[in-house]
N, C-alpha and C. Protein backbone atom coordinates (compact mmCIF):
# COMPACT_ATOMS: atom_id res chain seq x y z
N UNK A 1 92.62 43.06 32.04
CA UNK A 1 93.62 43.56 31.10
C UNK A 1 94.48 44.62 31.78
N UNK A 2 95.73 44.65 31.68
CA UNK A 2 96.59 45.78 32.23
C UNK A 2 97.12 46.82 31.13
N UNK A 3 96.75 47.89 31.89
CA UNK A 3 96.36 49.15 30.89
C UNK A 3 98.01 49.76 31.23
N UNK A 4 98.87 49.57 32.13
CA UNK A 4 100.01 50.00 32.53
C UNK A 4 101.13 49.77 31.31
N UNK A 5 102.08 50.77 31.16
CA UNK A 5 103.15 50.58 30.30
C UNK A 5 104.14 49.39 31.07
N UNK A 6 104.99 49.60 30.02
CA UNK A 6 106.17 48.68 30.80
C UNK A 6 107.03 49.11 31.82
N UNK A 7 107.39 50.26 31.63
CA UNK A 7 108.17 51.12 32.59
C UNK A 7 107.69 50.98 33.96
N UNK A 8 106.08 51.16 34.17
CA UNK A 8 105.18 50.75 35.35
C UNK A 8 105.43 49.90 35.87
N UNK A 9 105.50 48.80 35.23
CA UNK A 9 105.65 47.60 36.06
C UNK A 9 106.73 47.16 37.04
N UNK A 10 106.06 46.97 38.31
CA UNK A 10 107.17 47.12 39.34
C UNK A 10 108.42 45.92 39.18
N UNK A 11 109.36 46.79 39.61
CA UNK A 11 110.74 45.54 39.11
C UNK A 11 110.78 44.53 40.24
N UNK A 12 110.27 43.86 40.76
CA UNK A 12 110.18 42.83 41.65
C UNK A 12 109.24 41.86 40.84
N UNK A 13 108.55 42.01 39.67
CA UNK A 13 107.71 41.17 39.00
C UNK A 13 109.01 40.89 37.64
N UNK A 14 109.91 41.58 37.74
CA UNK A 14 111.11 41.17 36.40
C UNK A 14 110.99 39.56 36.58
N UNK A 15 111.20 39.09 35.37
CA UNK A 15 111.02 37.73 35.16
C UNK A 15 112.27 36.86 35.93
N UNK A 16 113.46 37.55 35.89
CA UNK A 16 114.70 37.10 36.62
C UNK A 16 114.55 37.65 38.58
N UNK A 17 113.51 38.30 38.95
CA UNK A 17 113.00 38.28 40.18
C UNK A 17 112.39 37.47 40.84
N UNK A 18 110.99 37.36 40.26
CA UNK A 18 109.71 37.08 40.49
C UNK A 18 109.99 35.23 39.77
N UNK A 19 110.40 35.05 39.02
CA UNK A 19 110.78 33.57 38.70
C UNK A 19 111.86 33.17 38.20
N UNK A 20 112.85 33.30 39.22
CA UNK A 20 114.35 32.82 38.91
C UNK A 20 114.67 31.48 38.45
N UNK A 21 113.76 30.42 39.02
CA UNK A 21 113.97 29.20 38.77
C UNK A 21 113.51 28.74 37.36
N UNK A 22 113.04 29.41 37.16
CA UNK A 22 112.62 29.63 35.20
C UNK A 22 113.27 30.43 34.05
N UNK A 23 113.89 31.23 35.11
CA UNK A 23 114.80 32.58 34.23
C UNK A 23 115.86 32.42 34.36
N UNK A 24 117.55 32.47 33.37
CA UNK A 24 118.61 32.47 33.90
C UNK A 24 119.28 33.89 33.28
N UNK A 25 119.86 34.69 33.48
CA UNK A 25 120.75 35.76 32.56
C UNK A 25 121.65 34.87 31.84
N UNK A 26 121.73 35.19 30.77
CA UNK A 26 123.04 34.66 30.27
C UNK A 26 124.19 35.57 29.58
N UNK A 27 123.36 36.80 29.27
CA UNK A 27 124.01 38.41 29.18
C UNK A 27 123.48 39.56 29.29
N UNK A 28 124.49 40.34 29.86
CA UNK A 28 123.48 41.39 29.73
C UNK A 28 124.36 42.61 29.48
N UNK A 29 123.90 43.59 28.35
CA UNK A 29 124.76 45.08 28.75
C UNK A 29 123.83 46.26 28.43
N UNK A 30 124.02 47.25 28.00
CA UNK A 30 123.15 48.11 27.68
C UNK A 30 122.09 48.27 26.42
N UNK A 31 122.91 47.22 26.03
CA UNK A 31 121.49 47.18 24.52
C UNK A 31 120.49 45.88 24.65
N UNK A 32 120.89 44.86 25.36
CA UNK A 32 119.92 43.25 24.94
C UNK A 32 120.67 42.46 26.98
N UNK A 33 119.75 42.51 26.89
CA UNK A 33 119.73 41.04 28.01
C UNK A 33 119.19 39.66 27.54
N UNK A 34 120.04 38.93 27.86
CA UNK A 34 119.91 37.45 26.87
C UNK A 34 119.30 36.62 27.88
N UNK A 35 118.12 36.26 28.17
CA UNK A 35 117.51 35.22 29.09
C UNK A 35 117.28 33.76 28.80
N UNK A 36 117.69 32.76 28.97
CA UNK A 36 117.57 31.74 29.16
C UNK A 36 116.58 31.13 30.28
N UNK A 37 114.89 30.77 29.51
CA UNK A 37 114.13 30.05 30.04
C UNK A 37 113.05 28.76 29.74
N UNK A 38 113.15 27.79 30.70
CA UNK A 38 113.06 27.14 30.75
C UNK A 38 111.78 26.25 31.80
N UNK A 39 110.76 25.72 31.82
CA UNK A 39 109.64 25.36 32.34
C UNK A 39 109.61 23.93 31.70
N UNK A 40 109.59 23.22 32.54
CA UNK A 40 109.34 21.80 32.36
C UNK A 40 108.40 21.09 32.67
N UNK A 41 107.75 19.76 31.76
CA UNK A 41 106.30 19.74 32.30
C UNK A 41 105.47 19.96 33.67
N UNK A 42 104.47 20.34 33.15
CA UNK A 42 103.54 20.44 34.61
C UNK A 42 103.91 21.79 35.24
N UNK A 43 105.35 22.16 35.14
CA UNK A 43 105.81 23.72 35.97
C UNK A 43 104.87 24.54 35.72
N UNK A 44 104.80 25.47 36.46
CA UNK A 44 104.23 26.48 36.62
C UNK A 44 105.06 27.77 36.88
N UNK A 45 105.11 28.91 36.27
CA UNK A 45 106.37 30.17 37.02
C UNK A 45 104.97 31.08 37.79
N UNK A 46 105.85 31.74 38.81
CA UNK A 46 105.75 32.50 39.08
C UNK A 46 105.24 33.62 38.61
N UNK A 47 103.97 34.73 38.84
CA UNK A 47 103.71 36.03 37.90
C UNK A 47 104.89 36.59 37.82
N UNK A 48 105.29 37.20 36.73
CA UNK A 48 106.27 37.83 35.97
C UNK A 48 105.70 38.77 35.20
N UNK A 49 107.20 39.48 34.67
CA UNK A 49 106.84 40.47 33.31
C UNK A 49 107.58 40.33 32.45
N UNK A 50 108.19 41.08 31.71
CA UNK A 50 108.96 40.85 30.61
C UNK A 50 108.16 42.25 29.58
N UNK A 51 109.55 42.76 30.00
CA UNK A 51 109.56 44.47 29.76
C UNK A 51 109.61 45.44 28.50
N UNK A 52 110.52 43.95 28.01
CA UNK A 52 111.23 44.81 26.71
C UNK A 52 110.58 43.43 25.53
N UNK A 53 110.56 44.20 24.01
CA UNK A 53 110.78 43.28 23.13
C UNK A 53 111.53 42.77 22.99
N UNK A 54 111.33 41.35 22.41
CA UNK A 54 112.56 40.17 22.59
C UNK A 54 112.20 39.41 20.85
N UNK A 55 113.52 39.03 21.19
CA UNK A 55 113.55 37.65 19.67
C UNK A 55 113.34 36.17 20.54
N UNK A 56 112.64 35.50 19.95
CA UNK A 56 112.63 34.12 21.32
C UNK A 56 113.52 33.18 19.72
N UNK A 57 114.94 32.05 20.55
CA UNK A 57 115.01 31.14 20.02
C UNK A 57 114.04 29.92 20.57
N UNK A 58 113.74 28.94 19.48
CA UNK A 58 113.50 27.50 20.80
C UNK A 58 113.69 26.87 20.65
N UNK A 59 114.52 26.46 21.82
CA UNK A 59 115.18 25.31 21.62
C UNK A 59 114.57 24.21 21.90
N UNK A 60 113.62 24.08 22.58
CA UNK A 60 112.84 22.92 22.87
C UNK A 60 111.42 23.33 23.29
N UNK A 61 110.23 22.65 22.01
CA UNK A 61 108.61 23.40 22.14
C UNK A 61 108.07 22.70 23.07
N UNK A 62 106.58 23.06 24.16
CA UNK A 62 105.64 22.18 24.49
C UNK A 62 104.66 23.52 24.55
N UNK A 63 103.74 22.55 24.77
CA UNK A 63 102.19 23.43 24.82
C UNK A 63 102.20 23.77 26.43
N UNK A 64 101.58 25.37 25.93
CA UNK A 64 101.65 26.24 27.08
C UNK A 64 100.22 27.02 27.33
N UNK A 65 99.85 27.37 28.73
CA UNK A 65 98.70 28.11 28.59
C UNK A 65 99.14 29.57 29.82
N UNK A 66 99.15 30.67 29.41
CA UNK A 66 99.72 31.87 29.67
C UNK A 66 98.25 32.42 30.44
N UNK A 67 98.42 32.83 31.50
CA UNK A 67 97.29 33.04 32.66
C UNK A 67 97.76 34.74 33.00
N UNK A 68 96.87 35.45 33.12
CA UNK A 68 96.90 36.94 33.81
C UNK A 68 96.91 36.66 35.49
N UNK A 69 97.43 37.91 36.05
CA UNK A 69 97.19 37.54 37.23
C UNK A 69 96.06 37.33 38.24
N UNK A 70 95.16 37.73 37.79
CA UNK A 70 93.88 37.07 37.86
C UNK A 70 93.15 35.34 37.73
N UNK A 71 94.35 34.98 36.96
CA UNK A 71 93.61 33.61 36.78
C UNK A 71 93.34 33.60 35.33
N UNK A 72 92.61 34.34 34.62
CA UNK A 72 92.20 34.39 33.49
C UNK A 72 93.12 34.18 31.85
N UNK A 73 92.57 32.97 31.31
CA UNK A 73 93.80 32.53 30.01
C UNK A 73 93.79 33.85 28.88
N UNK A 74 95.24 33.84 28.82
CA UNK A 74 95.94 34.84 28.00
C UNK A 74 95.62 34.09 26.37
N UNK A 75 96.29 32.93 26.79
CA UNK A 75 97.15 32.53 25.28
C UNK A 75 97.09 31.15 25.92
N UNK A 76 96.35 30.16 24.86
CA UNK A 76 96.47 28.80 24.54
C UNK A 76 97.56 28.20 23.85
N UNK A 77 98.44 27.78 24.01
CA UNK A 77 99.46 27.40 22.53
C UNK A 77 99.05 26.54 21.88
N UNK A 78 98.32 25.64 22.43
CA UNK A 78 96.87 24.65 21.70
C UNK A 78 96.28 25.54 20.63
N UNK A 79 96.00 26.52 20.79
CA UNK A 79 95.26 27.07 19.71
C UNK A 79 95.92 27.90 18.61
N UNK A 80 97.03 27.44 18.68
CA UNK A 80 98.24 28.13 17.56
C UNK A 80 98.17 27.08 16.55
N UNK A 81 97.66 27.28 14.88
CA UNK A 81 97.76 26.40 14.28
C UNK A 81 98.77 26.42 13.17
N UNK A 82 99.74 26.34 13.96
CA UNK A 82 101.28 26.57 13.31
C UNK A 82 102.08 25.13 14.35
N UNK A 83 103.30 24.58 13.87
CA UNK A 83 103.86 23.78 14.62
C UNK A 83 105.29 24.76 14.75
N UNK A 84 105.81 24.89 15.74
CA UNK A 84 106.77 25.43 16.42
C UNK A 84 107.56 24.55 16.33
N UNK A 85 108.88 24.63 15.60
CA UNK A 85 110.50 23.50 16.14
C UNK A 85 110.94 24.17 16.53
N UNK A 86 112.20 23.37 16.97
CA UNK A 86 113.24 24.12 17.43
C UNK A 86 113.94 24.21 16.48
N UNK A 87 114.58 25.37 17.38
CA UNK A 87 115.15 26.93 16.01
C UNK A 87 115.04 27.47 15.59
N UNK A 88 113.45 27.70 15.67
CA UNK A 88 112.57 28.68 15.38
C UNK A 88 112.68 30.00 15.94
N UNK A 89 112.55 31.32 15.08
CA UNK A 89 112.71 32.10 15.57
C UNK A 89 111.27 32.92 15.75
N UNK A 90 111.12 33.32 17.14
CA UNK A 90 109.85 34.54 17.30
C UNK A 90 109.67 35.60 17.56
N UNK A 91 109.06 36.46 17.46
CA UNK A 91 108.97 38.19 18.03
C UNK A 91 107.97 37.96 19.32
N UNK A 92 108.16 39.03 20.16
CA UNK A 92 107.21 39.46 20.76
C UNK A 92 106.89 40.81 21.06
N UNK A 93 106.15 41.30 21.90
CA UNK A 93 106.53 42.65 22.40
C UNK A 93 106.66 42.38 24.20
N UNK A 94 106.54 43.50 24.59
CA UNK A 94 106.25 43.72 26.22
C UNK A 94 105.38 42.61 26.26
N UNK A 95 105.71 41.67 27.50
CA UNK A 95 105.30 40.69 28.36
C UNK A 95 104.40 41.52 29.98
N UNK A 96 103.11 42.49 29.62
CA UNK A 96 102.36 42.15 31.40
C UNK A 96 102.63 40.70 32.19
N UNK A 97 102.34 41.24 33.50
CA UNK A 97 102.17 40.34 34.74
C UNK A 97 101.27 38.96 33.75
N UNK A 98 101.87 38.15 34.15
CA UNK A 98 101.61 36.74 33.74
C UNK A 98 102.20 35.92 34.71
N UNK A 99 101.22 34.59 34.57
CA UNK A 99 101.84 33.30 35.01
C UNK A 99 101.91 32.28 33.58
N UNK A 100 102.54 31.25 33.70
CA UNK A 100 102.78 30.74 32.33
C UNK A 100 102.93 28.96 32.84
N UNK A 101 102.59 27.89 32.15
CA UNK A 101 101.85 26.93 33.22
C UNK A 101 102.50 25.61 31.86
N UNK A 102 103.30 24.77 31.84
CA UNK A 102 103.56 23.96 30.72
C UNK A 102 102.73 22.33 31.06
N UNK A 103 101.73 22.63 29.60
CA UNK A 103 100.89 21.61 29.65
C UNK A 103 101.00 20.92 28.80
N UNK A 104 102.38 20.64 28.05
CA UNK A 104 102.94 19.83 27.11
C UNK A 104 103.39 18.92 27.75
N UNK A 105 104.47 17.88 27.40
CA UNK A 105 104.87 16.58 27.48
C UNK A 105 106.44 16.96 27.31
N UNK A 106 106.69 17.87 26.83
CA UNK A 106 108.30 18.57 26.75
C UNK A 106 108.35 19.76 27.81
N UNK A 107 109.91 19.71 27.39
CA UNK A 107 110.73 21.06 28.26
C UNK A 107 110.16 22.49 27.30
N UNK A 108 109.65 23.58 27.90
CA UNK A 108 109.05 24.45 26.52
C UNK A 108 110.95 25.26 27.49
N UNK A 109 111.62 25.68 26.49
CA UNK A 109 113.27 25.62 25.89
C UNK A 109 113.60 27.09 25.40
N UNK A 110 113.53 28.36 25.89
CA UNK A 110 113.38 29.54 25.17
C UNK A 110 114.32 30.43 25.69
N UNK A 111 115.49 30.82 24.50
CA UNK A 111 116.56 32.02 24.84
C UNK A 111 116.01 33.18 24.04
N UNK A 112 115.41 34.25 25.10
CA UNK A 112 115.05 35.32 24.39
C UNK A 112 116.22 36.28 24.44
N UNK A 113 116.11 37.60 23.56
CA UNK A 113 117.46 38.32 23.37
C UNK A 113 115.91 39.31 23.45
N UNK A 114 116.36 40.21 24.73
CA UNK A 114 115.52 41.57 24.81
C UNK A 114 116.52 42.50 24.57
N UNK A 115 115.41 43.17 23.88
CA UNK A 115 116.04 44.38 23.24
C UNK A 115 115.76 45.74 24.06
N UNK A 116 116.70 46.31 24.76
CA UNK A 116 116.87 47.02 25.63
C UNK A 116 116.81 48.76 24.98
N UNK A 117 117.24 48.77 23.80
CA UNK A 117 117.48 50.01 23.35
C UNK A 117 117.31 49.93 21.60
C-alpha cells in the first residue's frame, strides 16, 4: 500500500509520462487537465499515477484488473456488480503508482477531466 500523498509522487510516473501511449492531453489550463485514455484488449500501461481527482466519461467499457507496483491486484472490474455503459459518468480520487492490464474483449474508452484546483 502507498502511504505517500499525491504531491510525492514523482512526476516521471504522471500518467502522460510514464504511459503516453495510453494517455493523450486533450486540455489543459490551470483548473482541469482533460486526458484522453485508452487501453485496448490484452494492453497493458505502464506504472503510472494520476494525481488529481477526476470525473471519468466512458466512452467505451471492458473489464480491467488494476495491479500495484508490486504485482499485487488493486481492483477487479469483474467484481463490480454494476454494468458500466458508455456515458457513464464516474468519480475518483488520487490514482497511486499502478499498472492497469485490459482483460475485456473491448477498447476500455476513458476521458477523465482532473480537477486541478
Amino acid at each position: 500500500m502507498n502511504t505517500q500523498q499525491p504531491e510525492q509522487w514523482p512526476d516521471e510516473l504522471d500518467a502522460l509520462i510514464a504511459a503516453p501511449q495510453h494517455h493523450k492531453l486533450l486540455l489543459e489550463n490551470e483548473f482541469v487537465r482533460v486526458l484522453d485514455a485508452v487501453i485496448p484488449p490484452g494492453g497493458i500501461t505502464a506504472v503510472h499515477t494520476h494525481r488529481f481527482v477526476a470525473s471519468h466519461i466512458v466512452i467505451s467499457w471492458s473489464d480491467f484488473i488494476r495491479y500495484d507496483v508490486a504485482g499485487n491486484v488493486l481492483l477487479d472490474s469483474r467484481g463490480i456488480d454494476k454494468s458500466i455503459l458508455p456515458h457513464s459518468a464516474l468519480w475518483s480520487g488520487p490514482l497511486g503508482p499502478h499498472a492497469l492490464k485490459n482483460v475485456g474483449s473491448n477498447d476500455l474508452h476513458i476521458i477523465s477531466v482532473d480537477i486541478k484546483k
